[in-house]
Protein backbone atom coordinates (compact mmCIF):
# COMPACT_ATOMS: atom_id res chain seq x y z
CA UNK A 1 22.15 20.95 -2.16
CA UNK A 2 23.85 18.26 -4.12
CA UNK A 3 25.20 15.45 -2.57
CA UNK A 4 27.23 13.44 -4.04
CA UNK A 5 28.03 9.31 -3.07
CA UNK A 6 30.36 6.75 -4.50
CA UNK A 7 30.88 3.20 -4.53
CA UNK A 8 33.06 1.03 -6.04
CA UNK A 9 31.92 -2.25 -7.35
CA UNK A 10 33.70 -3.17 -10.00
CA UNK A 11 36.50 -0.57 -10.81
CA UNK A 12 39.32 -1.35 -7.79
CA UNK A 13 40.78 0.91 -5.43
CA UNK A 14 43.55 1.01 -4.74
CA UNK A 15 44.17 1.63 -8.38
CA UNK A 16 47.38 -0.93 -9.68
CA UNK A 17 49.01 0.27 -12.77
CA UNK A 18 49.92 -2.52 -15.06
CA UNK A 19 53.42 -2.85 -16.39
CA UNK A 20 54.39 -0.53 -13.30
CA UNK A 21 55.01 -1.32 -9.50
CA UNK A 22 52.28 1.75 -8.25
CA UNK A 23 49.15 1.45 -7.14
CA UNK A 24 47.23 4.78 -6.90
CA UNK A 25 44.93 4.95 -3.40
CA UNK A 26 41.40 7.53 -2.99
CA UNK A 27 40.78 7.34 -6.74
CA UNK A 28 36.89 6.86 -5.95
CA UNK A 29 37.06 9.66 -3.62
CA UNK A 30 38.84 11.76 -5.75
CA UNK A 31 36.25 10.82 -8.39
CA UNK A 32 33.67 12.10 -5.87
CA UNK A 33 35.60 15.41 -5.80
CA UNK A 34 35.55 15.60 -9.28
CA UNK A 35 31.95 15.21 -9.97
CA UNK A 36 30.83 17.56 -6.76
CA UNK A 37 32.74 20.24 -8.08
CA UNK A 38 31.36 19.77 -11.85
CA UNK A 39 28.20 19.55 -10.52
CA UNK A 40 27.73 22.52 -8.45
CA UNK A 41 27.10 25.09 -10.81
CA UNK A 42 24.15 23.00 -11.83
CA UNK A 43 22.71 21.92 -8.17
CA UNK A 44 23.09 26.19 -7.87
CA UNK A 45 21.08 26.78 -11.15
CA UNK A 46 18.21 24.59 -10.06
CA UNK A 47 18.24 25.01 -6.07
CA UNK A 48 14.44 25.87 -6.21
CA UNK A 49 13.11 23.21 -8.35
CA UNK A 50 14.09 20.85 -5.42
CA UNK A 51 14.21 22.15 -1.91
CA UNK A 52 15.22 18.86 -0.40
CA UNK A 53 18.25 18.87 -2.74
CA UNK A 54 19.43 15.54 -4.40
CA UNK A 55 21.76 12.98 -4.39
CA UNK A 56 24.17 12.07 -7.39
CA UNK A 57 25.28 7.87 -7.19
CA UNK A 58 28.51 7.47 -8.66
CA UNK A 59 29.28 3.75 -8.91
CA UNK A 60 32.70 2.89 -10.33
CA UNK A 61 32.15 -0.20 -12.65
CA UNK A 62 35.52 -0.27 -14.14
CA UNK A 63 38.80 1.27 -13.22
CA UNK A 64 42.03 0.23 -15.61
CA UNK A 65 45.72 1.55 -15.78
CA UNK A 66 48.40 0.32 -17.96
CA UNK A 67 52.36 1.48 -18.44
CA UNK A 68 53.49 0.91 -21.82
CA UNK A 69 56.28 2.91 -23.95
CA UNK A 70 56.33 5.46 -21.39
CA UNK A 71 52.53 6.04 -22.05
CA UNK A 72 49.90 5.78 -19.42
CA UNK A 73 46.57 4.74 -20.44
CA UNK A 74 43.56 4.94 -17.84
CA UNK A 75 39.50 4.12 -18.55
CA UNK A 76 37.07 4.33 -15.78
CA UNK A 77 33.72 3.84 -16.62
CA UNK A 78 30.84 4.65 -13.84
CA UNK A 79 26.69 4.21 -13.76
CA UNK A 80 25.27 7.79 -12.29
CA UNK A 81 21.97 7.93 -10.82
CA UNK A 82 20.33 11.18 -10.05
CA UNK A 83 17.89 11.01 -7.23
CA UNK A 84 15.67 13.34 -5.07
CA UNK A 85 16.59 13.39 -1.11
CA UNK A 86 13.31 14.18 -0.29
CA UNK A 87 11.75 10.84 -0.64
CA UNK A 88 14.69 9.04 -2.91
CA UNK A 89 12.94 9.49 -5.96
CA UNK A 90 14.89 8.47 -9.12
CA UNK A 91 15.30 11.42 -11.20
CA UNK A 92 17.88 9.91 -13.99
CA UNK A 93 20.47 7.59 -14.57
CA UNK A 94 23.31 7.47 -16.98
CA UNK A 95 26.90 5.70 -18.17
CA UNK A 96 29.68 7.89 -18.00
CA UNK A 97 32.87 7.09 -19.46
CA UNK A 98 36.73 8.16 -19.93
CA UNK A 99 40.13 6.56 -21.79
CA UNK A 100 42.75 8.51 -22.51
CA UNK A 101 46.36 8.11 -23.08
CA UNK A 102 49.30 10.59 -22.55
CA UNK A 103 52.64 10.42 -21.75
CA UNK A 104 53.46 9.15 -18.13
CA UNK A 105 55.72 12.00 -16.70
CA UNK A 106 57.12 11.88 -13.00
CA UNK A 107 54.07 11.61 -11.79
CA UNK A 108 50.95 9.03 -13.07
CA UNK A 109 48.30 10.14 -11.08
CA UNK A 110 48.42 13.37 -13.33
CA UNK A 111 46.73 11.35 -15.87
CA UNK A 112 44.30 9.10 -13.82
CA UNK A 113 43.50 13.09 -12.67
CA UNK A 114 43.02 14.14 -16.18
CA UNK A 115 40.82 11.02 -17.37
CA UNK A 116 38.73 12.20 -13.77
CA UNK A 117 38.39 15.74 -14.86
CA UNK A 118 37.04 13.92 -18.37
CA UNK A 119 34.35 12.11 -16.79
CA UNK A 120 33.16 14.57 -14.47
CA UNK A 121 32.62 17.34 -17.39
CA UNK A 122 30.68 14.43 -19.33
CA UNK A 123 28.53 14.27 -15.96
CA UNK A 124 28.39 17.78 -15.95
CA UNK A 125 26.97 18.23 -19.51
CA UNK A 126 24.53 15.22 -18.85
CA UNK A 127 23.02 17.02 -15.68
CA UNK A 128 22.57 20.49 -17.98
CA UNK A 129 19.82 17.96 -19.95
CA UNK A 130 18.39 16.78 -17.15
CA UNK A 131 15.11 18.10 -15.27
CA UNK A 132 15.59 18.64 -11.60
């Protein structure tokens, strides 16, 4: 079992994007989303090395979106900490990280999605190096 927290302490949610008049709401719990579903394939793999399970901290240090030339550009940057639930134990921590630019289309939160989808692959990959 993998379960997987978030907090926001320095990214913002609701997410304002700059040179726009939207603000996108549940970007930390989509983030949470994100990295749970990344993740399980992993939390699967190594289900006996832990009985207890773990828990993956996902703390949102930055969260930035800005409009320009019909271009959206969105970084989030987040501190992940792999610990054991059986006693709290810290397993592992890392930075992940995303910025990526594409064009803004009806609908932003397609790229604040894709930048998401980024960071939860990179989180992904990191927990494939890590021991359980």
């Amino acid at each position: 079992m993998l379960e997987v927290s978030i907090s926001v302490s320095g990214g913002v949610d609701p997410l304002a994007i700059a040179g726009e008049s939207v603000s996108l709401t549940g970007v930390a719990d989509a983030l949470a989303d994100y990295v749970a579903v990344a993740s399980e394939q992993w939390a699967a793999h190594n289900q006996g090395q832990r009985p207890g399970g773990w828990q993956l901290q996902v703390d949102v240090l930055k969260a930035a979106a800005r409009a320009e030339d019909d271009r959206l550009t969105v970084e989030l940057e987040a501190q992940v900490t792999l610990r054991a639930l059986s006693g709290r134990r810290h397993l592992a921590q890392t930075r992940a990280y995303c910025h990526q630019t594409e064009g803004m289309g009806p609908d932003p939160r397609a790229a604040v999605h894709h930048c998401m989808e980024r960071l939860a692959h990179d989180v992904s990959g990191w927990l494939d190096g890590t021991s359980p």
